[in-house]
PDB file of N, CA and C in Angstrom:
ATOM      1  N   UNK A   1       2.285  81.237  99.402  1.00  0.00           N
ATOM      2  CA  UNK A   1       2.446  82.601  98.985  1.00  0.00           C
ATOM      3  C   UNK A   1       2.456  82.655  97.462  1.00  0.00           C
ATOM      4  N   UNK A   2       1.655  83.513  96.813  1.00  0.00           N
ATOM      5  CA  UNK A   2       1.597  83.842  95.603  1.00  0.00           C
ATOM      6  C   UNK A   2       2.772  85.113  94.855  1.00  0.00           C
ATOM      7  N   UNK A   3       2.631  85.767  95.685  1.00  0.00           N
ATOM      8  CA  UNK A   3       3.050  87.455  94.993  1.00  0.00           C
ATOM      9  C   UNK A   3       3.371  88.541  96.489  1.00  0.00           C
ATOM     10  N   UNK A   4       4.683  88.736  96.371  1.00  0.00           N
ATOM     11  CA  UNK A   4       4.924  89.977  97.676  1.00  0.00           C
ATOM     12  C   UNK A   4       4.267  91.264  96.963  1.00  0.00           C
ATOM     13  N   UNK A   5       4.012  91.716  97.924  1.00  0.00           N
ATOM     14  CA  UNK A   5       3.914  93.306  97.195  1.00  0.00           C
ATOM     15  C   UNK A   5       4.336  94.387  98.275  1.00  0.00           C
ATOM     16  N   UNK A   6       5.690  94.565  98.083  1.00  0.00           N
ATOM     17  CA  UNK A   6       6.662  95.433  99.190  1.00  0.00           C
ATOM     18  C   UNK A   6       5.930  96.746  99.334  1.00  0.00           C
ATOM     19  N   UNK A   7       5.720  97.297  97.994  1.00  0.00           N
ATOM     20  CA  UNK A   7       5.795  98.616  97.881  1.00  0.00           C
ATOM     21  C   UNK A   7       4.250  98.867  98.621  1.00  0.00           C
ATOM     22  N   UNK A   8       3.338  98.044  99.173  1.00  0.00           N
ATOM     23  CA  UNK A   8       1.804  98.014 100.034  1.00  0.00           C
ATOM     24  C   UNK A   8       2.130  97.012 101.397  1.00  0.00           C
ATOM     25  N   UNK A   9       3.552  96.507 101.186  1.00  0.00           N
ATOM     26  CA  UNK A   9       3.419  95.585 102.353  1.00  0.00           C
ATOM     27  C   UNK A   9       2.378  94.982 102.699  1.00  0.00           C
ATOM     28  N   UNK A  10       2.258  94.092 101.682  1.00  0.00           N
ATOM     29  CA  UNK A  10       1.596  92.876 101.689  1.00  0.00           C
ATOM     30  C   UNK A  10       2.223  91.803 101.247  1.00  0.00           C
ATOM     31  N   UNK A  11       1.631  90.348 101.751  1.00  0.00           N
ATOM     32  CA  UNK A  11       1.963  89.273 101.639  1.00  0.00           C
ATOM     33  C   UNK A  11       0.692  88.375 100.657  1.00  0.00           C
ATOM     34  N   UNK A  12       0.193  87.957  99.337  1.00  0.00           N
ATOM     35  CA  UNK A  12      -0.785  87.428  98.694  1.00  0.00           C
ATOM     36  C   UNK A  12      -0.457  85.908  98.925  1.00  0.00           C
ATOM     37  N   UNK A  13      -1.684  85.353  99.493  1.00  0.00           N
ATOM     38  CA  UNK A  13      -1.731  83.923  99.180  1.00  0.00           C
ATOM     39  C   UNK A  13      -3.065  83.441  98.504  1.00  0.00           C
ATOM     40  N   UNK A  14      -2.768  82.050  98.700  1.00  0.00           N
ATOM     41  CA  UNK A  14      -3.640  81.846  97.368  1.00  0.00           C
ATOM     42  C   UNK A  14      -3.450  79.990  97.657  1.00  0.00           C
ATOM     43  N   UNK A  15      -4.578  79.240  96.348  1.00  0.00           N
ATOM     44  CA  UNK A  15      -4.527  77.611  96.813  1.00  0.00           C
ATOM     45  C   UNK A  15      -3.343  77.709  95.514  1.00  0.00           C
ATOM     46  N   UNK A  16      -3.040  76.282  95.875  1.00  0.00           N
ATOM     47  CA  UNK A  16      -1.874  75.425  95.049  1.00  0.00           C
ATOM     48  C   UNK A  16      -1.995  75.931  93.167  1.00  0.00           C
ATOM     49  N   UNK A  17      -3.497  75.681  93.450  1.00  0.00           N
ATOM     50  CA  UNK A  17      -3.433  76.045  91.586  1.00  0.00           C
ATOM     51  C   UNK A  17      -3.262  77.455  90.872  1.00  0.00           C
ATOM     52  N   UNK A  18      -3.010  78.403  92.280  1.00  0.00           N
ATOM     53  CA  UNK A  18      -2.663  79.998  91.849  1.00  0.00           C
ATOM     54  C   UNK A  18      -1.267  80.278  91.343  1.00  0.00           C
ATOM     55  N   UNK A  19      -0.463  79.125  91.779  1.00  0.00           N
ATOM     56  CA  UNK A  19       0.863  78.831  91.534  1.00  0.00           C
ATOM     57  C   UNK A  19       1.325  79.093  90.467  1.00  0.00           C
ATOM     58  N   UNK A  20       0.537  77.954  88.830  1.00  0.00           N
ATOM     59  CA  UNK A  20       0.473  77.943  88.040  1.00  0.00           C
ATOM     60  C   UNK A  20       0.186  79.187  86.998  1.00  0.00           C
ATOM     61  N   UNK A  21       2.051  79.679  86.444  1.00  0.00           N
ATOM     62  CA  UNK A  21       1.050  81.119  85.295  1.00  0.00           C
ATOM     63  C   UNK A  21       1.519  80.491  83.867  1.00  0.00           C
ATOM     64  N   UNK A  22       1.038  80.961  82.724  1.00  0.00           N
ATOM     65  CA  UNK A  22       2.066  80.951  81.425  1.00  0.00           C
ATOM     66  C   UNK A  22       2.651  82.192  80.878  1.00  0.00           C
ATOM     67  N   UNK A  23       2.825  83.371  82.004  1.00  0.00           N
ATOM     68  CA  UNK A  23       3.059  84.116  81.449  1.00  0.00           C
ATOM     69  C   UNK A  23       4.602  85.338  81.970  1.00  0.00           C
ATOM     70  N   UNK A  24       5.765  85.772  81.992  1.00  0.00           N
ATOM     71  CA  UNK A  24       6.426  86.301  82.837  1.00  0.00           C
ATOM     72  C   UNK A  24       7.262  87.417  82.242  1.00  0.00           C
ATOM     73  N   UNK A  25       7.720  88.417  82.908  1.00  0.00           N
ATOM     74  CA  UNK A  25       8.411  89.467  82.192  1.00  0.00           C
ATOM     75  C   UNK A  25      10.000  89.070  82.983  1.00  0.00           C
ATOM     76  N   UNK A  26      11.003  89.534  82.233  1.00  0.00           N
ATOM     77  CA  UNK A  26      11.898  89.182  82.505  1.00  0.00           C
ATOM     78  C   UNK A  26      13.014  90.748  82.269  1.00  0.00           C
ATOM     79  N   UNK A  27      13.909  91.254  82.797  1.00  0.00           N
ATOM     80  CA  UNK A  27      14.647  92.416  82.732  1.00  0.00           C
ATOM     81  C   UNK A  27      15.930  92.242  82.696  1.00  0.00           C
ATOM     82  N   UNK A  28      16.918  93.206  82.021  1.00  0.00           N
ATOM     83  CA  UNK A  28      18.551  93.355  82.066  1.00  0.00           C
ATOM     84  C   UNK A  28      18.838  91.883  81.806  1.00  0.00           C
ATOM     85  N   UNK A  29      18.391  91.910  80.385  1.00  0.00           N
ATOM     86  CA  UNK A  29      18.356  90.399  79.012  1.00  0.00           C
ATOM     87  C   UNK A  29      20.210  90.404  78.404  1.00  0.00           C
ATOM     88  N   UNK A  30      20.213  89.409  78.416  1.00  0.00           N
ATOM     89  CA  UNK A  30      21.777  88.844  77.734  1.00  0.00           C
ATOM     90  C   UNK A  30      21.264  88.194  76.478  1.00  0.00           C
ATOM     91  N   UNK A  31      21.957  88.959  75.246  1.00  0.00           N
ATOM     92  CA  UNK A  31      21.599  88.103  74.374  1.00  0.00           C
ATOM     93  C   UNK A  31      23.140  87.561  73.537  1.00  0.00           C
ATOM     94  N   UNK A  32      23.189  86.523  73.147  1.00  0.00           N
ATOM     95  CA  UNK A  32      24.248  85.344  73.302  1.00  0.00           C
ATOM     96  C   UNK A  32      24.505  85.604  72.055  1.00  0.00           C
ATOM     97  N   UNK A  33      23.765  85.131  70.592  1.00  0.00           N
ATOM     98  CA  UNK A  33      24.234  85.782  69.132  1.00  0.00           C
ATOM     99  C   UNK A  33      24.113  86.902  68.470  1.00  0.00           C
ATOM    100  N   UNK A  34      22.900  88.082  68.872  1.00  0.00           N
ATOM    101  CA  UNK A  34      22.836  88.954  68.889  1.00  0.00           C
ATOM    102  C   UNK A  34      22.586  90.233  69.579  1.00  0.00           C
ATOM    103  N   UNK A  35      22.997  91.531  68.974  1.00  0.00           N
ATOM    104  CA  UNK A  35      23.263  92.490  70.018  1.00  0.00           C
ATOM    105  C   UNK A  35      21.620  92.864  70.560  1.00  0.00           C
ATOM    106  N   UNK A  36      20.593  92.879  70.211  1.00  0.00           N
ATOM    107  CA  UNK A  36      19.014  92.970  70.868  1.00  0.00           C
ATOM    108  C   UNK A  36      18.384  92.096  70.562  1.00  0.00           C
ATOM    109  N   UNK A  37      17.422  91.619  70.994  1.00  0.00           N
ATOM    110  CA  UNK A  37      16.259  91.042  70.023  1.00  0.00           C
ATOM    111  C   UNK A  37      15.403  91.915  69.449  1.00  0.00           C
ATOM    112  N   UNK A  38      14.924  92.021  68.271  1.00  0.00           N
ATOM    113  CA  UNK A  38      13.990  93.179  67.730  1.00  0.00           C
ATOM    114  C   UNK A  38      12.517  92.553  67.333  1.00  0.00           C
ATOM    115  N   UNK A  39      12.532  90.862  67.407  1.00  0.00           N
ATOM    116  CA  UNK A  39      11.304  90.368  67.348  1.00  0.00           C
ATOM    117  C   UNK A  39      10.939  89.207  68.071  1.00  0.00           C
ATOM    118  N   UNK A  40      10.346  88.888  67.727  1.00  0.00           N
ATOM    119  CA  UNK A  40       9.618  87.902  68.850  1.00  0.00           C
ATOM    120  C   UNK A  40      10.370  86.117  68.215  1.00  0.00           C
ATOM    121  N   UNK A  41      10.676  85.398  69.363  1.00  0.00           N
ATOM    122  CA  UNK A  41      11.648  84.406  68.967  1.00  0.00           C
ATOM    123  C   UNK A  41      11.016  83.114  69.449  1.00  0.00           C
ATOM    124  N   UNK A  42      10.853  82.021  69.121  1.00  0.00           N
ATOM    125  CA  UNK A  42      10.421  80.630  69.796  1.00  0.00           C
ATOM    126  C   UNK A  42      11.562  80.048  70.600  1.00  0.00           C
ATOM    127  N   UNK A  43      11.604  79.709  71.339  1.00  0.00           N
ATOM    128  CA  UNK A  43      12.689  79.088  72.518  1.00  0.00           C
ATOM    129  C   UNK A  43      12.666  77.908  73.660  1.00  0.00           C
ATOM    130  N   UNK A  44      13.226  77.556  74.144  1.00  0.00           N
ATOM    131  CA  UNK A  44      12.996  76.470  75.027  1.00  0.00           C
ATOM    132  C   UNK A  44      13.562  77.543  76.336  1.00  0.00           C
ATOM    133  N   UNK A  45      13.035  77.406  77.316  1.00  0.00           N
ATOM    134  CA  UNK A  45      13.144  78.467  79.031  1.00  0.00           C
ATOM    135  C   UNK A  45      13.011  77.686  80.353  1.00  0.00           C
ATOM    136  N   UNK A  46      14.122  77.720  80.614  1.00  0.00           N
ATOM    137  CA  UNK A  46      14.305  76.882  82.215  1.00  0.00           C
ATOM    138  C   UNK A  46      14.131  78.680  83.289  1.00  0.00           C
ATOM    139  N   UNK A  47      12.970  78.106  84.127  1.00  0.00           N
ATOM    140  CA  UNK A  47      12.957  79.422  84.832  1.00  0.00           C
ATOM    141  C   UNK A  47      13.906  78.763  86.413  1.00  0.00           C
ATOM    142  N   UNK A  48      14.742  77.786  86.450  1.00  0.00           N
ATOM    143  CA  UNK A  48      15.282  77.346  87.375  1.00  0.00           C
ATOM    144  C   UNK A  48      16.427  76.528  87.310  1.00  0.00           C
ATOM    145  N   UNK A  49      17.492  76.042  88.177  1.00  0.00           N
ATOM    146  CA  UNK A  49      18.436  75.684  88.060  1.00  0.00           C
ATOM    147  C   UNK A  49      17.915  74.202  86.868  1.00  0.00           C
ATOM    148  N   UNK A  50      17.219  73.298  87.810  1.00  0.00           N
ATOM    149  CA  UNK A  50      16.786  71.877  87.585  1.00  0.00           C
ATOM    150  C   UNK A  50      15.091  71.889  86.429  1.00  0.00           C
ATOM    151  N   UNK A  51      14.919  73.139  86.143  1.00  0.00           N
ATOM    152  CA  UNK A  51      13.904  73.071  85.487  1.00  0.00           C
ATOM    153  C   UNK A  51      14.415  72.315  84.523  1.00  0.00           C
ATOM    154  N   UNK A  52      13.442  71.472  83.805  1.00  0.00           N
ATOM    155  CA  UNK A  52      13.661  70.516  82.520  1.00  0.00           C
ATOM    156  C   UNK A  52      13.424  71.407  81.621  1.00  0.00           C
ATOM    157  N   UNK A  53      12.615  72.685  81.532  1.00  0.00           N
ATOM    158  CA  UNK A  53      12.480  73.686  80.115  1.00  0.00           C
ATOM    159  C   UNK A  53      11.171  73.562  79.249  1.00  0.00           C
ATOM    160  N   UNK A  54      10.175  74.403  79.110  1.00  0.00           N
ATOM    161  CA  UNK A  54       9.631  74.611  78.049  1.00  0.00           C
ATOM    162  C   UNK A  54       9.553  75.226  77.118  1.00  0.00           C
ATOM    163  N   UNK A  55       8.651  75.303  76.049  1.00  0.00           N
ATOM    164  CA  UNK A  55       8.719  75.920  75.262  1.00  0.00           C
ATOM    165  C   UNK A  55       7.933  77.079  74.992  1.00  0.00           C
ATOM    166  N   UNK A  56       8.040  78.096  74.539  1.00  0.00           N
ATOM    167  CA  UNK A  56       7.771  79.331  75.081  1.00  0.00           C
ATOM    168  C   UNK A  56       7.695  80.281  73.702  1.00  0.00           C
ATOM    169  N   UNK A  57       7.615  82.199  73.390  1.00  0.00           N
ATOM    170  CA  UNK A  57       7.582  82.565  72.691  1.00  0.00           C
ATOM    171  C   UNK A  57       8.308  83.566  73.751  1.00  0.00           C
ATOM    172  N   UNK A  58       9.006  84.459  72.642  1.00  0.00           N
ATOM    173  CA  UNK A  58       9.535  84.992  74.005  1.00  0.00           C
ATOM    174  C   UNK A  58       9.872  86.883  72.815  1.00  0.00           C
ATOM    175  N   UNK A  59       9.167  87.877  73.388  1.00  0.00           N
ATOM    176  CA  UNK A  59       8.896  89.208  72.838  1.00  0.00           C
ATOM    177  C   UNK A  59       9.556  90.318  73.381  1.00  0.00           C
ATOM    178  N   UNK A  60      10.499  90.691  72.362  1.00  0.00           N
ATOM    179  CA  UNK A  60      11.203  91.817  73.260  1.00  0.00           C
ATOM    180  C   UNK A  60      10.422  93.273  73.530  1.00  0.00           C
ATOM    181  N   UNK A  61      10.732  93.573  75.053  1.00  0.00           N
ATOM    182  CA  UNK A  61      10.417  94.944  75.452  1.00  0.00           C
ATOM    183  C   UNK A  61      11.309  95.869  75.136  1.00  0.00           C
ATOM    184  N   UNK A  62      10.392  97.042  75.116  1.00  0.00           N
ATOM    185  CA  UNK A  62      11.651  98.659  74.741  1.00  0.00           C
ATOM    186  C   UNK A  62      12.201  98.674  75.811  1.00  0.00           C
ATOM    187  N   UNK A  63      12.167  98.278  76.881  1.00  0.00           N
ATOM    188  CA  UNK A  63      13.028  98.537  77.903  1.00  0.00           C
ATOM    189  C   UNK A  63      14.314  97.634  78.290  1.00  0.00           C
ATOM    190  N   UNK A  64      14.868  96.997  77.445  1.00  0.00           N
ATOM    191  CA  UNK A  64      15.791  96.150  77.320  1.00  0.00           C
ATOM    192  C   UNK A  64      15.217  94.553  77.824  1.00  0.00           C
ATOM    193  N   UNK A  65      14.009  94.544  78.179  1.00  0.00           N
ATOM    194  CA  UNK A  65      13.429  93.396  78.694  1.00  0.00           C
ATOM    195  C   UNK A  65      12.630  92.351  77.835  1.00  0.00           C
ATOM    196  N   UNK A  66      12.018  91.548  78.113  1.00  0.00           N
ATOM    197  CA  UNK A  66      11.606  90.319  77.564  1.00  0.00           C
ATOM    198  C   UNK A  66      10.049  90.441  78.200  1.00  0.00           C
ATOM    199  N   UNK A  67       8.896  89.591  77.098  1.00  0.00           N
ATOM    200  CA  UNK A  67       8.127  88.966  77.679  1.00  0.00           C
ATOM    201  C   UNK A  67       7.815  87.376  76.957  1.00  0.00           C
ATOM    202  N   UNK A  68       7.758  86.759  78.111  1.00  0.00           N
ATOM    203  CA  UNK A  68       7.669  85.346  77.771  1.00  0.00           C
ATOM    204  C   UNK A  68       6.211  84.789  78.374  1.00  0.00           C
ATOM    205  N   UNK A  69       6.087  84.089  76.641  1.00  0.00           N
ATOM    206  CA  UNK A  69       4.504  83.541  76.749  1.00  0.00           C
ATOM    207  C   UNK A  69       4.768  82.005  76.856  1.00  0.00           C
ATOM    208  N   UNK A  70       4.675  81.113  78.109  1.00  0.00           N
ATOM    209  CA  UNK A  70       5.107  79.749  78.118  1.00  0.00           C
ATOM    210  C   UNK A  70       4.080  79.034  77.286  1.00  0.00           C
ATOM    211  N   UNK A  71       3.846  78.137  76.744  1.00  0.00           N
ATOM    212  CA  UNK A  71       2.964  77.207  75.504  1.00  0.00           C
ATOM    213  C   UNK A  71       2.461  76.444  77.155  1.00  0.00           C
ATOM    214  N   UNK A  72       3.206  76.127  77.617  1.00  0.00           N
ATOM    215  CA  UNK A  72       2.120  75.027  79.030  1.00  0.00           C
ATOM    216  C   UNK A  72       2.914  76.086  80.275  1.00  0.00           C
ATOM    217  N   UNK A  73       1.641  76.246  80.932  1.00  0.00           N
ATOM    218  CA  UNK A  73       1.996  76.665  82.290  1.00  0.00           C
ATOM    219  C   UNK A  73       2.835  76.003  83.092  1.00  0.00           C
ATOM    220  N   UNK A  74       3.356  76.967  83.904  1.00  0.00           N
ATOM    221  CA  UNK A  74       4.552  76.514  85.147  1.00  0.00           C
ATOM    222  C   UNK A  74       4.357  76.800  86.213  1.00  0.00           C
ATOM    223  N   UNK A  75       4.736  76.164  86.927  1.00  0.00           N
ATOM    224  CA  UNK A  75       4.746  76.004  88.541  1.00  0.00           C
ATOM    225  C   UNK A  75       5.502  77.131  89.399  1.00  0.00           C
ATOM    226  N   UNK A  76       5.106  78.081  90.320  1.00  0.00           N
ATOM    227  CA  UNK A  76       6.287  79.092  90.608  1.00  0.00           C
ATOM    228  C   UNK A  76       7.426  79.426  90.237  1.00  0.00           C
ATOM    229  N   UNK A  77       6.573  80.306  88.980  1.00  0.00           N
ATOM    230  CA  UNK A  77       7.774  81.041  88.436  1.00  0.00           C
ATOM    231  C   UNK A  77       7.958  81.635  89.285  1.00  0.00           C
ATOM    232  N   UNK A  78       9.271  82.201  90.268  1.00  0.00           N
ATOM    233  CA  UNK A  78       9.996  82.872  91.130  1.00  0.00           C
ATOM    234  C   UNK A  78      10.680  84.169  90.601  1.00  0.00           C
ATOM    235  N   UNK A  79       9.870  85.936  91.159  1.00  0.00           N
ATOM    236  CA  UNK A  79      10.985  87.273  90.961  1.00  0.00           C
ATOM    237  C   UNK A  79      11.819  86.675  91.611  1.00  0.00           C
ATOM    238  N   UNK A  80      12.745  87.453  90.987  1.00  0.00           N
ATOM    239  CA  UNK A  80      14.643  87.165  91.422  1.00  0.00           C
ATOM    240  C   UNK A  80      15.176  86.068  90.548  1.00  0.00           C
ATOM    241  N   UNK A  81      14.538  85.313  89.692  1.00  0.00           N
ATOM    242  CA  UNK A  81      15.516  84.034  89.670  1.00  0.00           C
ATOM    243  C   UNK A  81      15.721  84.470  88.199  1.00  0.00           C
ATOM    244  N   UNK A  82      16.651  83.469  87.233  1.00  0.00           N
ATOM    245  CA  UNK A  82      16.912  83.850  86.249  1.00  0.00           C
ATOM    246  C   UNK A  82      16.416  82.887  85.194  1.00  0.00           C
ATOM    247  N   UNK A  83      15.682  83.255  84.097  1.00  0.00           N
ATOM    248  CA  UNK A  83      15.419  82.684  83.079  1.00  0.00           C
ATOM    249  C   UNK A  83      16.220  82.628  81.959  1.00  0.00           C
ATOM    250  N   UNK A  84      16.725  81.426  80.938  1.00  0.00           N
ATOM    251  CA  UNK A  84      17.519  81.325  80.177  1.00  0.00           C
ATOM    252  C   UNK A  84      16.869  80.624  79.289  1.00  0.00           C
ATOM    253  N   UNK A  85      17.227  81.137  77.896  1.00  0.00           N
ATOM    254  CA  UNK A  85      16.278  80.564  76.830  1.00  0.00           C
ATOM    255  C   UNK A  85      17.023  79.997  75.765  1.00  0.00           C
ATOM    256  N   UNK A  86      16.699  78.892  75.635  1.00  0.00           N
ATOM    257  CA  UNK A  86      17.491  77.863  74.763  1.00  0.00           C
ATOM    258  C   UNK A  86      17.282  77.934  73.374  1.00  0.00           C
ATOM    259  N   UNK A  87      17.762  77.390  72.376  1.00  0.00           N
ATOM    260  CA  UNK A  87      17.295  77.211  70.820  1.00  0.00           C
ATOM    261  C   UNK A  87      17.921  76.082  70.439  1.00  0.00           C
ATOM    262  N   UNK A  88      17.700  74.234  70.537  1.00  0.00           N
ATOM    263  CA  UNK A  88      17.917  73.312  71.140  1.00  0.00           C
ATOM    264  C   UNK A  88      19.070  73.335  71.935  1.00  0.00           C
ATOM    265  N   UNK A  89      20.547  73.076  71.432  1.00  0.00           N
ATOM    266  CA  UNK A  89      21.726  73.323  72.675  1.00  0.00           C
ATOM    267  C   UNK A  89      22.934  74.606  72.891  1.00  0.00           C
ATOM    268  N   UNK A  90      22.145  75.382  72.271  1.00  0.00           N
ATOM    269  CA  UNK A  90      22.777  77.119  72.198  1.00  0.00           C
ATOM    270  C   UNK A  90      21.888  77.905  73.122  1.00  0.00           C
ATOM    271  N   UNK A  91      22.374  78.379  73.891  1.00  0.00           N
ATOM    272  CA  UNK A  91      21.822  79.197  75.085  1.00  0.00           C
ATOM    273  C   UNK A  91      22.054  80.915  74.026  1.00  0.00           C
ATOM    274  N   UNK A  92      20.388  81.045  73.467  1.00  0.00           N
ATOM    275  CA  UNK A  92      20.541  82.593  73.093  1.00  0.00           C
ATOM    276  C   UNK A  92      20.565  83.530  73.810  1.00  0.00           C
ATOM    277  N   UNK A  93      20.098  83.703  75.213  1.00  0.00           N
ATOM    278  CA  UNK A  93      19.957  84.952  75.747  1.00  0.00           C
ATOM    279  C   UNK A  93      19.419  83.945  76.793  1.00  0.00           C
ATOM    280  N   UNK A  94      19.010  85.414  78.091  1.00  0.00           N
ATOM    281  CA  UNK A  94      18.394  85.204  79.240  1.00  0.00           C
ATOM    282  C   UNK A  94      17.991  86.201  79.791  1.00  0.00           C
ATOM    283  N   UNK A  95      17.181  86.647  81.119  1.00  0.00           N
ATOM    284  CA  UNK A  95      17.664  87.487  81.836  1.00  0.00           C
ATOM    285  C   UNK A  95      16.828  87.051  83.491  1.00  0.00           C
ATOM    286  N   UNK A  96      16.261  88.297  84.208  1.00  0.00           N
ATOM    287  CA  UNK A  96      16.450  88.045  85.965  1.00  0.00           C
ATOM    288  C   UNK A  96      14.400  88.170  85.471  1.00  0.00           C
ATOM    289  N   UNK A  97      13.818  87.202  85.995  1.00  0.00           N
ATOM    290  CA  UNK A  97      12.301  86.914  86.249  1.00  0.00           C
ATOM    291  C   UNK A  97      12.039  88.283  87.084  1.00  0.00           C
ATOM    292  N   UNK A  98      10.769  89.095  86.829  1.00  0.00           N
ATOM    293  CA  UNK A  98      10.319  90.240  87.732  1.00  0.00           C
ATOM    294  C   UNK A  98       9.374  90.633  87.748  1.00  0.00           C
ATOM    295  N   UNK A  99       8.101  89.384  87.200  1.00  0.00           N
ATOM    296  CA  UNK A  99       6.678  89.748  87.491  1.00  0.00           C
ATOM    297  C   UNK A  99       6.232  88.099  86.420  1.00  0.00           C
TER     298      UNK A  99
END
């Protein structure tokens, strides 16, 4: 499975290498030293408990949200899960993966 799409009730599949994106929006962002982000930040991003983390660019939306451009593609990035973005061992912000 690639991508639900509730709101058409559908189910998208796809081969192994559809898996792979570098790209994800992220919503309802925590940011750790400051009160928004107002520009675009370089970061390290575990999109999973055990993810090891890459490195990423990561652009704030007007809608309190994030978009994150990964430097090497990843393996099912998962809606619902939570992304957290590092700056080597200070966790700046994060928020919930949703496309």
């Amino acid at each position: 499975m690639i991508e639900l799409d509730a709101a058409n009730n559908r189910v998208i599949v796809g081969d192994d290498s559809a898996l792979d994106r570098d790209e994800f929006t992220v919503d309802r962002c925590n940011w750790i030293p400051f009160d928004n982000l107002t520009e675009p930040i370089e970061a390290t991003v575990k999109i999973r408990y055990n993810h090891p983390g890459t490195a990423a660019t990561i652009t704030p939306l007007d809608n309190g949200g994030a978009k994150v451009k990964l430097h090497t593609a990843q393996r099912a990035i998962t809606p619902g899960q939570a992304a957290v973005f590092y700056q080597d061992d200070l966790v700046v912000g994060g928020g919930w993966i949703v496309r």
